[in-house]
C-alpha atoms as a PDB file:
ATOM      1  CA  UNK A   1      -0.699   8.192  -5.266  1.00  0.00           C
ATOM      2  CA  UNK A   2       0.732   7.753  -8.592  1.00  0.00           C
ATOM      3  CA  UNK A   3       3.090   5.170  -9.712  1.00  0.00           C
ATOM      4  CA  UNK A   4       4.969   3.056 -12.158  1.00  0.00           C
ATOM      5  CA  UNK A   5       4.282  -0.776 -11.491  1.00  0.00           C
ATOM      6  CA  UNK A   6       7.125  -2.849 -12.904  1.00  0.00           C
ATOM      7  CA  UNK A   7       6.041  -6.686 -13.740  1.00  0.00           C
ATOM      8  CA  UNK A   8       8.617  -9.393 -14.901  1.00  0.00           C
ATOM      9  CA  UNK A   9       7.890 -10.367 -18.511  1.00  0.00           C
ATOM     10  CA  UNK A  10       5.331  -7.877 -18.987  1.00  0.00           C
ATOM     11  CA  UNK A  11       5.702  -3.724 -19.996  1.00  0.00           C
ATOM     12  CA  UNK A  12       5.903  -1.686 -17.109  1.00  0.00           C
ATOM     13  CA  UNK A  13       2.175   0.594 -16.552  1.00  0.00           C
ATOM     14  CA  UNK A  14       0.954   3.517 -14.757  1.00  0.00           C
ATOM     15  CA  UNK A  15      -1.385   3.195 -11.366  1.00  0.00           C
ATOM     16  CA  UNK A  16      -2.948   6.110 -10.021  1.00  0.00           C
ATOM     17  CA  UNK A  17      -4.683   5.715  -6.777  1.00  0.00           C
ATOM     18  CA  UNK A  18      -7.000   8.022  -4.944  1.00  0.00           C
ATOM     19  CA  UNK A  19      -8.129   7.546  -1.234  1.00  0.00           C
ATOM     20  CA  UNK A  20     -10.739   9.016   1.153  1.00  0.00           C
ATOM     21  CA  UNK A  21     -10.196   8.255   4.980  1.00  0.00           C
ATOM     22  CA  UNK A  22     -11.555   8.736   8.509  1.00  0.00           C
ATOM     23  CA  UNK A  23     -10.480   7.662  12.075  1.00  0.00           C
ATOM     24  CA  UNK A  24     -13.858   5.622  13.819  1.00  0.00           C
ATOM     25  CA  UNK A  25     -15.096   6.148  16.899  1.00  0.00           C
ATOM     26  CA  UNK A  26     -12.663   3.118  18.062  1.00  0.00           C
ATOM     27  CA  UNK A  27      -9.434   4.773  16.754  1.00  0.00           C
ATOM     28  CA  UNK A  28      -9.226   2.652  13.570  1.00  0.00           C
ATOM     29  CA  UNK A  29      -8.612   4.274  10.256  1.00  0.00           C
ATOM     30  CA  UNK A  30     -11.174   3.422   7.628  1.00  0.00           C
ATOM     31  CA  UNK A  31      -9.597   3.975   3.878  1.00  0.00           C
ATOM     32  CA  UNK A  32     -11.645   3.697   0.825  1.00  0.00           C
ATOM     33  CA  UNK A  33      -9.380   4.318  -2.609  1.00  0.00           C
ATOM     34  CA  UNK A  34      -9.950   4.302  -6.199  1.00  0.00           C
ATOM     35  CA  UNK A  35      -7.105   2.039  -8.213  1.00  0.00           C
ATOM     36  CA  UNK A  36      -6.640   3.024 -11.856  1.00  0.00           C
ATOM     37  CA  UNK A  37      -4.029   1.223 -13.534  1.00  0.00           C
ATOM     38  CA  UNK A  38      -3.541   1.506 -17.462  1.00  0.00           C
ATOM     39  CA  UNK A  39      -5.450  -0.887 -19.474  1.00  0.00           C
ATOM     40  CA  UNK A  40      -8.016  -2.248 -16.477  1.00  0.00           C
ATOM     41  CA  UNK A  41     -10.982  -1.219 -15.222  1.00  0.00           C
ATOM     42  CA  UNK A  42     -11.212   0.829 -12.200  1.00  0.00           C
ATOM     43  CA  UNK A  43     -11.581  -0.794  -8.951  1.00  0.00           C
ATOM     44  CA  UNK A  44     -12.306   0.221  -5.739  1.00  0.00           C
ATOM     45  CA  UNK A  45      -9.605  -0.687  -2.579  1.00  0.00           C
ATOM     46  CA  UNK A  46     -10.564  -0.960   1.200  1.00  0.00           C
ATOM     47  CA  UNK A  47      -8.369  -0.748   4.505  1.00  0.00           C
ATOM     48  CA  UNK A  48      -8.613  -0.853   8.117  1.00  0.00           C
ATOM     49  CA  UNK A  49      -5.848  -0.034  10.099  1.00  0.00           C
ATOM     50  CA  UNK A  50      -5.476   0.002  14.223  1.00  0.00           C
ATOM     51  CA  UNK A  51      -2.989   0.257  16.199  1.00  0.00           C
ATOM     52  CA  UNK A  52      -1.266  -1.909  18.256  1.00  0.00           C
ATOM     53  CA  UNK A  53       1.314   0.018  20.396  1.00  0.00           C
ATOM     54  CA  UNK A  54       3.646   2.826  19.565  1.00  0.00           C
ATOM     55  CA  UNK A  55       5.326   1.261  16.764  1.00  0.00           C
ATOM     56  CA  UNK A  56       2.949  -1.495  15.104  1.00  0.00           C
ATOM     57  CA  UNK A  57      -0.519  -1.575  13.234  1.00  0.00           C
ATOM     58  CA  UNK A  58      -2.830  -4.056  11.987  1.00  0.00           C
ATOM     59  CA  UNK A  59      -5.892  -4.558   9.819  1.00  0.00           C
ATOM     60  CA  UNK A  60      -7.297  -5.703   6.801  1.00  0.00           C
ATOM     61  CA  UNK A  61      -7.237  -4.661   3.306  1.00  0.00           C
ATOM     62  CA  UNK A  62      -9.255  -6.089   0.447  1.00  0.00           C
ATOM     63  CA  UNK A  63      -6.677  -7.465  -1.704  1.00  0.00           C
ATOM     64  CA  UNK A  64      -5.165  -8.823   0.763  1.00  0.00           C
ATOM     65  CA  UNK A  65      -5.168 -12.444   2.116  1.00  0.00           C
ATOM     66  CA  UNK A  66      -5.041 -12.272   5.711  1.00  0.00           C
ATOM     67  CA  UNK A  67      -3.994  -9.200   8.232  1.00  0.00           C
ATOM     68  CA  UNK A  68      -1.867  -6.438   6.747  1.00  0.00           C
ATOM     69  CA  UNK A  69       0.966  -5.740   8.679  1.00  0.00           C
ATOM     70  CA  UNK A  70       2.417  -2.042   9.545  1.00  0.00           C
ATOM     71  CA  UNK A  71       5.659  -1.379  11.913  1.00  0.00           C
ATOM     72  CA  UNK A  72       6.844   1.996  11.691  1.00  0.00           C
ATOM     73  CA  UNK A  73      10.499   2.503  12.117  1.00  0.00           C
ATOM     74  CA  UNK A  74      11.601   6.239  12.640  1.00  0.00           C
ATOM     75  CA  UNK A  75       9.744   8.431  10.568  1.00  0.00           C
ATOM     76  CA  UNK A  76       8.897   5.099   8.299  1.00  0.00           C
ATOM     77  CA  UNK A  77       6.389   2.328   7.538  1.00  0.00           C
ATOM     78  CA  UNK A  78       6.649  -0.942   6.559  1.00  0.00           C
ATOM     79  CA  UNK A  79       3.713  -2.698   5.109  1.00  0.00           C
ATOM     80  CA  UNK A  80       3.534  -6.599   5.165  1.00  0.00           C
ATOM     81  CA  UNK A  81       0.878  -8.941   3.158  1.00  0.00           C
ATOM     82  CA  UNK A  82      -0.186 -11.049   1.272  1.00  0.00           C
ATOM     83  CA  UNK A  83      -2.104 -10.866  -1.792  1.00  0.00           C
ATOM     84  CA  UNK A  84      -3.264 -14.319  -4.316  1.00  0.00           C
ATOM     85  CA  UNK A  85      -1.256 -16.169  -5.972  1.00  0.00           C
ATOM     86  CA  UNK A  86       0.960 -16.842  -2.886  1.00  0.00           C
ATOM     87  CA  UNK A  87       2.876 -13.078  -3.856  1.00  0.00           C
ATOM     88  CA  UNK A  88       4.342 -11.718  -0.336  1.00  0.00           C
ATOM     89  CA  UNK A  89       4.493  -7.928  -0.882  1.00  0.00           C
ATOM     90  CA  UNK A  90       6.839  -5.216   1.023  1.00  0.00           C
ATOM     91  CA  UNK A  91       5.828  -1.683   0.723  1.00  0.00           C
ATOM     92  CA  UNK A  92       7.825   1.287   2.495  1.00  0.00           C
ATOM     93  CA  UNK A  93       5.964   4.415   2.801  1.00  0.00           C
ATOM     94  CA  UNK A  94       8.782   7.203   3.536  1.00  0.00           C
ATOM     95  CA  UNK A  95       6.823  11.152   4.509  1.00  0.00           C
ATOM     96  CA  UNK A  96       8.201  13.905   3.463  1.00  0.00           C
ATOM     97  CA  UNK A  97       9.018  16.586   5.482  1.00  0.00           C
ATOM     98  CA  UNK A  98       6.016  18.574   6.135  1.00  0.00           C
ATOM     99  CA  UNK A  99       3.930  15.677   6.106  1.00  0.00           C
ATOM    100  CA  UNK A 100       1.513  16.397   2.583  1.00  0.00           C
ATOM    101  CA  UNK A 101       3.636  14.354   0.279  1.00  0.00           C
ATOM    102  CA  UNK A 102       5.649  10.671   0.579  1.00  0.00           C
ATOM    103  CA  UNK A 103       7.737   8.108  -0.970  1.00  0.00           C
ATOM    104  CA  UNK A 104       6.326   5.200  -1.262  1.00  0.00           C
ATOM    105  CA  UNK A 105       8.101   1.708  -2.774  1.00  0.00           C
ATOM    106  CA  UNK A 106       6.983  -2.074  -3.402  1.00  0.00           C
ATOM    107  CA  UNK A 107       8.156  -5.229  -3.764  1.00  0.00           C
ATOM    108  CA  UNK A 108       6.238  -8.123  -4.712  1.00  0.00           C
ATOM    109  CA  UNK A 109       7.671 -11.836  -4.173  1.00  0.00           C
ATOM    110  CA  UNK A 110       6.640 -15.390  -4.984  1.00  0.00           C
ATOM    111  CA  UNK A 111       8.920 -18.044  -3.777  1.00  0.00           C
ATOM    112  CA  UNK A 112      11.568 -15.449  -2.441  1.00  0.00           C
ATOM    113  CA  UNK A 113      11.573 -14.087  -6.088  1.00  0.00           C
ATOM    114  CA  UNK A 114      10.963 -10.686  -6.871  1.00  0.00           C
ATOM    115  CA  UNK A 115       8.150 -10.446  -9.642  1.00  0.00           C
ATOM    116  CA  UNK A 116       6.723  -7.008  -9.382  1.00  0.00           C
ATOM    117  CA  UNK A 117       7.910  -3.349  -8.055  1.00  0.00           C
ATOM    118  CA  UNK A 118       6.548   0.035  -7.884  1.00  0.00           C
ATOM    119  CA  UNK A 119       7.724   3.227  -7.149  1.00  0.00           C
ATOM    120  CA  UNK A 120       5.319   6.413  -6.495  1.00  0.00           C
ATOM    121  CA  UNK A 121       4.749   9.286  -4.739  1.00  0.00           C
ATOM    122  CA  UNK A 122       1.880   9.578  -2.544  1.00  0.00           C
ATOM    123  CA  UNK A 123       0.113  13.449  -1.893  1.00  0.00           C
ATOM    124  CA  UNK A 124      -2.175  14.729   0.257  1.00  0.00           C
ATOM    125  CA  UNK A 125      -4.558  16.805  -1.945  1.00  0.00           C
END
């Protein structure tokens, strides 16, 4: 995935994120990726998703604080967490036709306030 993150009162910076994933033997997806934004060191990312029913997903992620929320609605998801700092973050992940490329958008909130957004387009290599 590569994207431009967009924080209030700071310059907007690249993130480029690459990601290696299996399904378990329970049916959960395991994600490992590797985060490189502009101007920090590199840092390594890890999910894991399961599903619920048809339409919802749950896991862990470890930037986030407490479960990661997925619902997908059509051909779309909606991620739900939390990360420090008390910041509530929305991300949609819109594929693309063909399924080896999406859309993918975030918003970041602290008390109801947008403070950070990113748009990026994720591909499967």
């Amino acid at each position: 995935m590569i994207s431009v993150v967009k924080v209030i009162m700071r310059k907007p910076y690249r993130s480029r994120t690459t990601g290696r994933g299996e399904i378990l033997p329970d049916g959960s997806l395991a994600l490992v990726q590797l985060v490189e934004e502009d101007g920090k060191p590199a840092r390594q990312r890890y999910w894991k998703i399961r599903q619920i029913d048809a339409v919802r997903f749950a896991g862990t992620m470890s930037e986030a604080v407490g479960l990661v929320r997925i619902q997908r609605f059509g051909g779309q998801y909606r991620f739900n967490f939390k990360l420090k700092g008390n910041l509530a973050v929305e991300q949609w992940i819109v594929p693309a036709p063909g399924g080896r490329s999406a859309r993918t958008t975030m918003t970041a909130r602290k008390f109801g306030m947008r403070v950070a957004s990113s748009e990026g387009t994720i591909r499967k290599l």
